[in-house]
N, C-alpha and C. Protein backbone atom coordinates (compact mmCIF):
# COMPACT_ATOMS: atom_id res chain seq x y z
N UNK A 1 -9.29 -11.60 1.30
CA UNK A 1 -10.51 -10.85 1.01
C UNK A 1 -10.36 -10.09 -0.31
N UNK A 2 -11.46 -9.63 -1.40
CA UNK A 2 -11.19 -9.02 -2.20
C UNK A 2 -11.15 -7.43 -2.21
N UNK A 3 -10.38 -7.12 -2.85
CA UNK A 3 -10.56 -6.04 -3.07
C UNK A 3 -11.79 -4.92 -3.03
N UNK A 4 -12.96 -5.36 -3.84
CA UNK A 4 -14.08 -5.29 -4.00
C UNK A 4 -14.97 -5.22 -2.47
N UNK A 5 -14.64 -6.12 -1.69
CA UNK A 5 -14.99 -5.72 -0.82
C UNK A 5 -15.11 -4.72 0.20
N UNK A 6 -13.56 -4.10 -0.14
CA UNK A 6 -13.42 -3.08 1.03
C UNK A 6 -14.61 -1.83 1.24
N UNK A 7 -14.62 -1.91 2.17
CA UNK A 7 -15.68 -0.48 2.24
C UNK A 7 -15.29 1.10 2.37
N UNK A 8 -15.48 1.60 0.86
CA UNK A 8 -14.86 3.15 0.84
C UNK A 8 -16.00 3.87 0.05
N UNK A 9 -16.86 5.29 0.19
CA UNK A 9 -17.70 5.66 -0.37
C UNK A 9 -17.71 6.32 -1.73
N UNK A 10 -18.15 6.38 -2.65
CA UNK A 10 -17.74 6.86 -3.98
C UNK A 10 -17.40 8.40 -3.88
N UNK A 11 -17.48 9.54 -4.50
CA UNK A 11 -17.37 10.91 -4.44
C UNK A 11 -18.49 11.71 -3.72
N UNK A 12 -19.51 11.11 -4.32
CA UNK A 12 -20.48 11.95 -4.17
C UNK A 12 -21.27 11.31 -2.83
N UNK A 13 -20.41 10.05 -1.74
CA UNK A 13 -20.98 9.66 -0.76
C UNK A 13 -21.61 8.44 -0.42
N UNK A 14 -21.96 7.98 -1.96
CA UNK A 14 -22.72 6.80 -1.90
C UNK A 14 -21.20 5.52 -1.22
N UNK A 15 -22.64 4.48 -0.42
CA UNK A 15 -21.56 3.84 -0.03
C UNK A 15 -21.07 2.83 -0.81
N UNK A 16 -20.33 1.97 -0.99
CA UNK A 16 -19.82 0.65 -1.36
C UNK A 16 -19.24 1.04 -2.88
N UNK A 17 -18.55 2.24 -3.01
CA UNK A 17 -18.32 2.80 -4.53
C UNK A 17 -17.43 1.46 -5.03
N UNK A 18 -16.91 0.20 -4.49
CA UNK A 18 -16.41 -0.56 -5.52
C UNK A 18 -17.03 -1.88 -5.88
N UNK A 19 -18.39 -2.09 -5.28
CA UNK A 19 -19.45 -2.89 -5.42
C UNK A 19 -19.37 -2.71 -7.25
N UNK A 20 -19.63 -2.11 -7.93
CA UNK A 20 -20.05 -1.51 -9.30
C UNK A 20 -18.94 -2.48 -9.96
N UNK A 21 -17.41 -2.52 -9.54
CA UNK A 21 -16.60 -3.34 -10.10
C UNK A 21 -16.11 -4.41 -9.73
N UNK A 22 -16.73 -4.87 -9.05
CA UNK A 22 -16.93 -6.25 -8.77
C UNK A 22 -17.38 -7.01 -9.82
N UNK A 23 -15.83 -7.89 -10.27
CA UNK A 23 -15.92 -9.12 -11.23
C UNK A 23 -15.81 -8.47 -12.71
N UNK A 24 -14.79 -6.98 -12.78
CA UNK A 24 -14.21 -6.43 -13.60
C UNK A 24 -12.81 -6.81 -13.15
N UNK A 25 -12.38 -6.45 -14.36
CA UNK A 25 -10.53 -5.99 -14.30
C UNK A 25 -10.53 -4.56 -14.00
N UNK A 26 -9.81 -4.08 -12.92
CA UNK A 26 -9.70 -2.92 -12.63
C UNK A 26 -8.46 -2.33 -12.55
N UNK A 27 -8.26 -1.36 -13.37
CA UNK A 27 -7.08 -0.22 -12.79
C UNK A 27 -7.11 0.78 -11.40
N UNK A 28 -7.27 0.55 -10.49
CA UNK A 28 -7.40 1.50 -9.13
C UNK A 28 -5.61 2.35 -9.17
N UNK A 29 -6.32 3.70 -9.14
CA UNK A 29 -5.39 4.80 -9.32
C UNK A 29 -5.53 5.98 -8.16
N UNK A 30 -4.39 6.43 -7.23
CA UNK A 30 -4.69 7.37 -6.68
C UNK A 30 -4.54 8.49 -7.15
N UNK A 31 -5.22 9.78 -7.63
CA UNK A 31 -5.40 10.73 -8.17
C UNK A 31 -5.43 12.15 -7.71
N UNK A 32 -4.81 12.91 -8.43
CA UNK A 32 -4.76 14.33 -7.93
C UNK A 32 -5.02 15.54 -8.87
N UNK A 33 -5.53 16.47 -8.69
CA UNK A 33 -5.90 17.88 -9.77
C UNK A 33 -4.92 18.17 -9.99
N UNK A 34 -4.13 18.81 -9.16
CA UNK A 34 -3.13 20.03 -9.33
C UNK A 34 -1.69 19.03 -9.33
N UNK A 35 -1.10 18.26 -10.13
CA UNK A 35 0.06 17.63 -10.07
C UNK A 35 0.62 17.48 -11.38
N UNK A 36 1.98 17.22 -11.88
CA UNK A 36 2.36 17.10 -13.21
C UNK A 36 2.02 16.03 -13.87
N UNK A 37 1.37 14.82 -13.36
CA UNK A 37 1.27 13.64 -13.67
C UNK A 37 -0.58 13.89 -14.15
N UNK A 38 -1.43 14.91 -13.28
CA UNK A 38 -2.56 15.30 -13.72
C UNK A 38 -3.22 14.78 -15.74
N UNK A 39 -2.30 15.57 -16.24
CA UNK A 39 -2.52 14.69 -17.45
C UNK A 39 -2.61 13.32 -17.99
N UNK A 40 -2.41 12.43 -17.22
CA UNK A 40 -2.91 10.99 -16.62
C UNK A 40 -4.13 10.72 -17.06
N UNK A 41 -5.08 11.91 -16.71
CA UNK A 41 -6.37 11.64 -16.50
C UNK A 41 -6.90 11.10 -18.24
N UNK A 42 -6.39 11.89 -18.76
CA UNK A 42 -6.62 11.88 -20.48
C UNK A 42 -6.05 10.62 -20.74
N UNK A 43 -5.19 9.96 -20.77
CA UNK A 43 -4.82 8.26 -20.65
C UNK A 43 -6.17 7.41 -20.34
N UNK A 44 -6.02 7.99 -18.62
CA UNK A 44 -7.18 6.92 -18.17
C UNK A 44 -8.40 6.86 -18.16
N UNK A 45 -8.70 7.86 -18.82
CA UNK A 45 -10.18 7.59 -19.89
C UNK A 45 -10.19 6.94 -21.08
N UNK A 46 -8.85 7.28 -21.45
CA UNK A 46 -8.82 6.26 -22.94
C UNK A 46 -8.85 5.05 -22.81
N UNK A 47 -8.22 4.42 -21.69
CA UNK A 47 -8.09 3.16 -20.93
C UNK A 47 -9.86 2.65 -20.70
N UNK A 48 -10.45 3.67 -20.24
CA UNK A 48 -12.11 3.26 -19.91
C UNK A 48 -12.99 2.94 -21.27
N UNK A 49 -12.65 3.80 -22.34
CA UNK A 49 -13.53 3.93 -23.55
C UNK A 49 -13.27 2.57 -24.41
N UNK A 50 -11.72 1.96 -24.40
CA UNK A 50 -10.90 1.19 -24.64
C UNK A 50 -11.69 -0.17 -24.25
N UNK A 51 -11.63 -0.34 -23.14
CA UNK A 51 -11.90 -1.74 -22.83
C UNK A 51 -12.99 -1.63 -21.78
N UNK A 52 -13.79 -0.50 -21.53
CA UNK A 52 -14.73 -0.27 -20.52
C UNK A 52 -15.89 -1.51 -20.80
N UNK A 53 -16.09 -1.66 -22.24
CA UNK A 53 -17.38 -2.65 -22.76
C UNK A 53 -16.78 -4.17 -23.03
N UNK A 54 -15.55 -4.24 -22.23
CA UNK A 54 -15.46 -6.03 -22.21
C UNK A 54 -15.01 -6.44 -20.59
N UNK A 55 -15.41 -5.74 -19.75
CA UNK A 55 -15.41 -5.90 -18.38
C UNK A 55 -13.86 -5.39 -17.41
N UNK A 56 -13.82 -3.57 -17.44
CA UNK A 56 -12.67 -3.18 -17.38
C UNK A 56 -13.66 -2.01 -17.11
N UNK A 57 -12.70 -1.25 -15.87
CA UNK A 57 -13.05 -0.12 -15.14
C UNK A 57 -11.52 0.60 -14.66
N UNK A 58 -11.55 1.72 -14.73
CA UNK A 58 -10.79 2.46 -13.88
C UNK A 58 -11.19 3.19 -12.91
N UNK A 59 -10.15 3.10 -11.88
CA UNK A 59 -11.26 3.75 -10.63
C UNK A 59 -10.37 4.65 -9.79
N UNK A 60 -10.42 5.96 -9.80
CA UNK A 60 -9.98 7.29 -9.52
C UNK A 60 -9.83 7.37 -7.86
N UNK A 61 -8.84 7.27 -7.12
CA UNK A 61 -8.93 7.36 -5.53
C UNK A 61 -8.46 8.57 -5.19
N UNK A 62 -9.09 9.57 -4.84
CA UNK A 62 -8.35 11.44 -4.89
C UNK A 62 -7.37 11.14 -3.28
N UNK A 63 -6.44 11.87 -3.36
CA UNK A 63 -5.80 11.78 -2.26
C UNK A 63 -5.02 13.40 -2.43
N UNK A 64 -4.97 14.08 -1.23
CA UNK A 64 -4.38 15.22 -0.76
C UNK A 64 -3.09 14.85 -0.28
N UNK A 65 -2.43 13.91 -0.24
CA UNK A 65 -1.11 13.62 0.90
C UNK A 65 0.44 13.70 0.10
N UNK A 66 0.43 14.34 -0.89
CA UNK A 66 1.09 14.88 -1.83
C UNK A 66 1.23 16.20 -2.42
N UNK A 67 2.16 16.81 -1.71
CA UNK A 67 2.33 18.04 -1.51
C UNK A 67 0.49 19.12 -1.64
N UNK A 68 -0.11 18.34 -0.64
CA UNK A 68 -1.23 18.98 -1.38
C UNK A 68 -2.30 19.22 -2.24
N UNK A 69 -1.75 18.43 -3.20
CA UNK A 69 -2.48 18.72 -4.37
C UNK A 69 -3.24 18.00 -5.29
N UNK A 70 -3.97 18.09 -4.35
CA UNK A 70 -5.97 17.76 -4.34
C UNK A 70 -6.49 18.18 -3.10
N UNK A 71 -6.52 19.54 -2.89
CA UNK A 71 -7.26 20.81 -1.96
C UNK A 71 -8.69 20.09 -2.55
N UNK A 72 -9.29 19.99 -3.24
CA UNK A 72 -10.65 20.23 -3.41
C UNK A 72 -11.52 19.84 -2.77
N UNK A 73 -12.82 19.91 -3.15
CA UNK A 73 -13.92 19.20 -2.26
C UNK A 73 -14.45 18.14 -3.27
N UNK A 74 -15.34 17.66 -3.05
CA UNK A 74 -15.90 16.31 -3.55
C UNK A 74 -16.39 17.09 -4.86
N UNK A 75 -16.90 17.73 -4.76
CA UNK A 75 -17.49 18.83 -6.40
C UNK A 75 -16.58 19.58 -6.78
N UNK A 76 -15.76 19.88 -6.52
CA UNK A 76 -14.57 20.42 -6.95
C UNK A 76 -13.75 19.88 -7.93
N UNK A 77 -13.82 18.59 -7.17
CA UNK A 77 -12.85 17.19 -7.86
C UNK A 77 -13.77 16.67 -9.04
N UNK A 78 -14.97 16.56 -8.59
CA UNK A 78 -15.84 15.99 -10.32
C UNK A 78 -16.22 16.82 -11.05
N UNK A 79 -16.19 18.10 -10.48
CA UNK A 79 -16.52 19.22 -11.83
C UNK A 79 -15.21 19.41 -12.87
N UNK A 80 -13.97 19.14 -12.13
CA UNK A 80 -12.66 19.67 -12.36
C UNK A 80 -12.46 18.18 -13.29
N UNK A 81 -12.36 17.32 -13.16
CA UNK A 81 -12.22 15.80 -13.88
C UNK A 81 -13.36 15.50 -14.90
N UNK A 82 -14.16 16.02 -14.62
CA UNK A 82 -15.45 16.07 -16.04
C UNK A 82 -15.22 16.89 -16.80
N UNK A 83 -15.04 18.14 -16.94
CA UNK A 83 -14.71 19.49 -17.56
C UNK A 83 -13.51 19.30 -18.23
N UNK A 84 -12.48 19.04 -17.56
CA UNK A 84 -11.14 19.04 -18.13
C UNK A 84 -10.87 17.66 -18.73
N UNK A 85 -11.25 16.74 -18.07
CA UNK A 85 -10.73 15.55 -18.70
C UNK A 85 -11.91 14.92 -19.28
N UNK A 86 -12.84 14.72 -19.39
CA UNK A 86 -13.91 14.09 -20.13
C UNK A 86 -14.32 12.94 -18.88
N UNK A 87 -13.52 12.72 -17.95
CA UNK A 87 -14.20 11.88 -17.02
C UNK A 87 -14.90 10.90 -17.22
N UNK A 88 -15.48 9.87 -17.29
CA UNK A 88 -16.61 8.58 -17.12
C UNK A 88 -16.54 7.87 -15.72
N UNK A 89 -14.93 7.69 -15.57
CA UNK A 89 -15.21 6.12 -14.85
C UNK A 89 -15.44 6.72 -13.35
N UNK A 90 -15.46 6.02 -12.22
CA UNK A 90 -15.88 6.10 -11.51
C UNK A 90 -15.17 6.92 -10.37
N UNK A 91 -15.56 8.17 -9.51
CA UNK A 91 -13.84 8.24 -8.42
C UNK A 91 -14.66 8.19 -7.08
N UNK A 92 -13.91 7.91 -6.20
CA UNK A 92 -14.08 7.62 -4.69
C UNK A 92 -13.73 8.99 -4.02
N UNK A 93 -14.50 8.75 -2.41
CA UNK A 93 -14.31 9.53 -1.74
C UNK A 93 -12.71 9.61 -1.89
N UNK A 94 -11.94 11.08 -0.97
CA UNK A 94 -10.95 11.48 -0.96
C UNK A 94 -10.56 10.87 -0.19
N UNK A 95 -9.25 10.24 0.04
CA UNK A 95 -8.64 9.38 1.55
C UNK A 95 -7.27 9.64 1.58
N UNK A 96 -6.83 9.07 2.42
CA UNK A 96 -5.24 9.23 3.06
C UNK A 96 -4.62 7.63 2.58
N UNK A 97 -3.44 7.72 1.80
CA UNK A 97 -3.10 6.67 1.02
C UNK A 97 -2.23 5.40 1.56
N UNK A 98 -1.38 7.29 2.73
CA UNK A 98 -0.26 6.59 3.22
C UNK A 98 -0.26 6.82 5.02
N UNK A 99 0.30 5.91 6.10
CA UNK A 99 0.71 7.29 6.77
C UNK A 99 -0.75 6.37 8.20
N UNK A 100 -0.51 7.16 9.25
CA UNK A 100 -1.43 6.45 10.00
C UNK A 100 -3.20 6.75 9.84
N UNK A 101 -3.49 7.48 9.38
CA UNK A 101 -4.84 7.36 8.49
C UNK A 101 -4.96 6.55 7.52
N UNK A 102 -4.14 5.81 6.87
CA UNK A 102 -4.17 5.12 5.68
C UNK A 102 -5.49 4.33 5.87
N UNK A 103 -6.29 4.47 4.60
CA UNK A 103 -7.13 3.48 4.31
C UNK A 103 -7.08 2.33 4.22
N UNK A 104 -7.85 1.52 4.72
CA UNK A 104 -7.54 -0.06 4.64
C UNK A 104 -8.01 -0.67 3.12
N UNK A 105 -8.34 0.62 2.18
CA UNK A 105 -7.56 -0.21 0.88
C UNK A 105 -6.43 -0.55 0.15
N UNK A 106 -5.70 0.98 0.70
CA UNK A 106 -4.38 1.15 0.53
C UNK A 106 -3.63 0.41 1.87
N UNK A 107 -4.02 -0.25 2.65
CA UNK A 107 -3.36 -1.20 3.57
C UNK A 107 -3.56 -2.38 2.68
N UNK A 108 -4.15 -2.65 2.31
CA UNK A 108 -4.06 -4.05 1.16
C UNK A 108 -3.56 -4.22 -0.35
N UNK A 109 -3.25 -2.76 -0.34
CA UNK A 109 -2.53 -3.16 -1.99
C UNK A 109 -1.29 -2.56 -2.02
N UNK A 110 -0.72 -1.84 -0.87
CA UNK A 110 0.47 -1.55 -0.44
C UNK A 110 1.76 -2.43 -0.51
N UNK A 111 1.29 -3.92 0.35
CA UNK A 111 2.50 -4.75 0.40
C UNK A 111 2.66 -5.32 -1.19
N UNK A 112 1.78 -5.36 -1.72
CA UNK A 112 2.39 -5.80 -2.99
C UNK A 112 3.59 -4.66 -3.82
N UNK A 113 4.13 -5.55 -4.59
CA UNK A 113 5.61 -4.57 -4.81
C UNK A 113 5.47 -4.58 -6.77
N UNK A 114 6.18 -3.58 -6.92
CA UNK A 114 5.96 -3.38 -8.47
C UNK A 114 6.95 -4.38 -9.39
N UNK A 115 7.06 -3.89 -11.00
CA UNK A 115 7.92 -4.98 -11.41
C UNK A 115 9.42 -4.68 -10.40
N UNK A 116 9.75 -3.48 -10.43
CA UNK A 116 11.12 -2.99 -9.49
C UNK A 116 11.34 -3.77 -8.20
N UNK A 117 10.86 -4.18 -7.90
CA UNK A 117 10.11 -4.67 -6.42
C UNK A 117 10.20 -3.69 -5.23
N UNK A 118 9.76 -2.45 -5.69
CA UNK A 118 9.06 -1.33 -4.90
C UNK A 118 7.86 -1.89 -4.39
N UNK A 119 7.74 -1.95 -2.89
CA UNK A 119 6.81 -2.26 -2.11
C UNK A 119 6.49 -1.24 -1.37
N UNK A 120 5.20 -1.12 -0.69
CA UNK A 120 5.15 -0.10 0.94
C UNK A 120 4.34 1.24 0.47
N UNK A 121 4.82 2.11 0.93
CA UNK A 121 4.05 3.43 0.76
C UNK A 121 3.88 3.69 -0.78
N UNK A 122 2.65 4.75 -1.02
CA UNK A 122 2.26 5.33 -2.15
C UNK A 122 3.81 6.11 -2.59
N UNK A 123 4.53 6.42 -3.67
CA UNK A 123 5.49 7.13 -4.10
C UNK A 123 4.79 8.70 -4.25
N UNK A 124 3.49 7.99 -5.24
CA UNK A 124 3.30 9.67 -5.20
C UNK A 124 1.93 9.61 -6.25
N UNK A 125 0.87 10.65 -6.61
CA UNK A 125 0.27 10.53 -7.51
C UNK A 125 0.29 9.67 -8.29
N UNK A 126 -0.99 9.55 -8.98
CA UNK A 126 -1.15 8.22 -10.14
C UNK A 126 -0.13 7.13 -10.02
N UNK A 127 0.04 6.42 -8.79
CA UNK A 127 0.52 5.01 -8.78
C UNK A 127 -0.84 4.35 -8.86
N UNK A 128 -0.35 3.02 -9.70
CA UNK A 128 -1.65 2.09 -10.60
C UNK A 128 -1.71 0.78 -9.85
N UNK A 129 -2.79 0.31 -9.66
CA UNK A 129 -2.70 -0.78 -9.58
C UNK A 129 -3.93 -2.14 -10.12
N UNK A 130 -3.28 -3.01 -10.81
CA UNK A 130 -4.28 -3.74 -11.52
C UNK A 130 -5.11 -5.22 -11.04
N UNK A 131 -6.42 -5.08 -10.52
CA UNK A 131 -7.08 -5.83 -10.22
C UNK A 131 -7.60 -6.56 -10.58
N UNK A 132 -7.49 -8.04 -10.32
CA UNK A 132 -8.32 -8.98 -11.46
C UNK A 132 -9.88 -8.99 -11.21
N UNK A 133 -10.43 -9.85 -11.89
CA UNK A 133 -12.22 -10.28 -11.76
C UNK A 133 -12.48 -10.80 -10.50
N UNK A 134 -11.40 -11.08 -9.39
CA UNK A 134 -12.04 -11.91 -8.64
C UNK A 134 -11.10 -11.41 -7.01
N UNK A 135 -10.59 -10.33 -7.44
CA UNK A 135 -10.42 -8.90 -6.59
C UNK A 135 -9.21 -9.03 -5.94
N UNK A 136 -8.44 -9.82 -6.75
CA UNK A 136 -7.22 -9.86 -6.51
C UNK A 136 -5.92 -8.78 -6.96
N UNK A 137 -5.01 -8.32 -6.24
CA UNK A 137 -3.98 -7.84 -7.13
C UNK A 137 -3.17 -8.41 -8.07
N UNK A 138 -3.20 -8.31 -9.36
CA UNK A 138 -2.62 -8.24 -10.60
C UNK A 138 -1.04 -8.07 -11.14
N UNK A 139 -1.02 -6.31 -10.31
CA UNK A 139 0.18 -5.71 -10.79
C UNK A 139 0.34 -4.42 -10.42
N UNK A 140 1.26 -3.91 -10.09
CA UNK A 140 1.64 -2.71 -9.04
C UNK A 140 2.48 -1.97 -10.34
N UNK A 141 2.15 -0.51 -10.83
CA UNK A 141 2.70 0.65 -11.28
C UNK A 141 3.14 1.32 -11.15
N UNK A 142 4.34 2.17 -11.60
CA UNK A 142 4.98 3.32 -10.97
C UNK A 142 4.12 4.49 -11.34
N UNK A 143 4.26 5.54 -10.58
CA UNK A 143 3.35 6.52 -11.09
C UNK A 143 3.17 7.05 -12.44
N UNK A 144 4.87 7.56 -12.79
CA UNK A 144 5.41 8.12 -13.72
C UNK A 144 4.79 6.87 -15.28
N UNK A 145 4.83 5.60 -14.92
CA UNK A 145 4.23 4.66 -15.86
C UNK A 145 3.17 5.42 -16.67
N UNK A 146 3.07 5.65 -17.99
CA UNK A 146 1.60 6.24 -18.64
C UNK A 146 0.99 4.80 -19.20
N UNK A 147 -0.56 5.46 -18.49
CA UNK A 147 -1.60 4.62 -18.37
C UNK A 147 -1.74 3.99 -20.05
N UNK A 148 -1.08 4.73 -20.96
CA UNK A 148 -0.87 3.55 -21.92
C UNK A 148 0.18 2.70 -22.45
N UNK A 149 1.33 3.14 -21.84
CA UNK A 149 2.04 1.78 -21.70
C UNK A 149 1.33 1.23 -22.25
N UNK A 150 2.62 0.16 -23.10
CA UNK A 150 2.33 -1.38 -23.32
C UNK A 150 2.04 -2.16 -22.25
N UNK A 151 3.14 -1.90 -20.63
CA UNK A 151 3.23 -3.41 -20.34
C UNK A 151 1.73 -2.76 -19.17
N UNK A 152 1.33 -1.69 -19.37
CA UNK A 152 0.00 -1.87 -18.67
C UNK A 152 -1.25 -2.42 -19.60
N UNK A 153 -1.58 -1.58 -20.81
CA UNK A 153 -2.26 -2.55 -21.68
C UNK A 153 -2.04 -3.84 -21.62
N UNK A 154 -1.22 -4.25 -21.88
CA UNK A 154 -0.39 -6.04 -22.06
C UNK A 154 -1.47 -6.54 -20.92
N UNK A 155 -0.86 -6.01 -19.41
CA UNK A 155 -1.93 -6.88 -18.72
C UNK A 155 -3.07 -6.60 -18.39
N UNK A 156 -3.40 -5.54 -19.21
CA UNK A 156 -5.30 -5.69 -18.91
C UNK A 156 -5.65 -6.63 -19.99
N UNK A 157 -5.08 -6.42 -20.81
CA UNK A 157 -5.66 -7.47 -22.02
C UNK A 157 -5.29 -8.76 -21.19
N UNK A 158 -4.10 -9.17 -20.99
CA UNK A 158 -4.25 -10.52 -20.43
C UNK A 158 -5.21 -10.82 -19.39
N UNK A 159 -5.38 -9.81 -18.29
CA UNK A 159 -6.20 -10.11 -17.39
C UNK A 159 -7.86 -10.33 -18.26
N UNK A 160 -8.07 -9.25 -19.21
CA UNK A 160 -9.70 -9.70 -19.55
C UNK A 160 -10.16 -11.06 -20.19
């Protein structure tokens, strides 16, 4: 099944928030306010402005299950990511990444394993993962990876 399909609601509620990137290359990122990796966000807009107009999205998944930190509420989180980071691309409701709440999106992009061949649970904030046009997984990121990396550029360009 694709990716694209899964059913998770955008921020602000609407449903089917990954309908929109369906038959993009996507970066899907789990995201947090208050974390050291937070500065991420400024990357992964550059990543959107970058290649947003040749069929490339990044897509923001907020998650609290890291020490915490993403307390916010749904306006909390887009006032705080618009304001501070310039924001565009798209973010999803808040979910549970890892763990027996886990979302059944993060049940599907979990078993895939990174170049390390780190598989299984989220490590931690901003782990990446790259989706092709046809909602497949791509390529699994370490968190600490910055969203401009080469070998993440490398494969969005290859993927577009």
């Amino acid at each position: 099944m694709s990716i694209y399909a899964t059913p998770i609601a955008t921020l602000n509620g609407q449903p089917n928030a990954l309908a929109a990137a369906d038959g993009k290359v996507t970066l899907l990122v789990n995201v947090a306010s208050k974390c050291g990796l937070t500065p991420q966000y400024e990357q992964l807009e550059g990543l959107q402005k970058t290649y947003g107009d040749r069929g490339f999205t990044v897509v923001g998944v907020p998650c609290n299950q890291f020490l915490g930190q993403e307390p916010g509420t749904s306006e909390e989180i887009a006032t705080f990511c618009s304001t501070t980071y310039g924001v565009t691309f798209p973010l999803t409701e808040k979910i549970d990444v890892n763990g027996e709440n886990q979302h059944p999106l993060y049940a599907s992009l979990t078993p895939v394993a990174d170049a390390e061949g780190e598989k299984g649970d989220i490590r931690w904030n901003f782990e990446k993962f790259l989706i092709g046009r046809d909602g497949a997984v791509i390529a699994r990121f370490h968190p600490k990876t910055s969203p401009d990396d080469g070998v993440i550029t490398s494969a969005i360009e290859s993927a577009l």
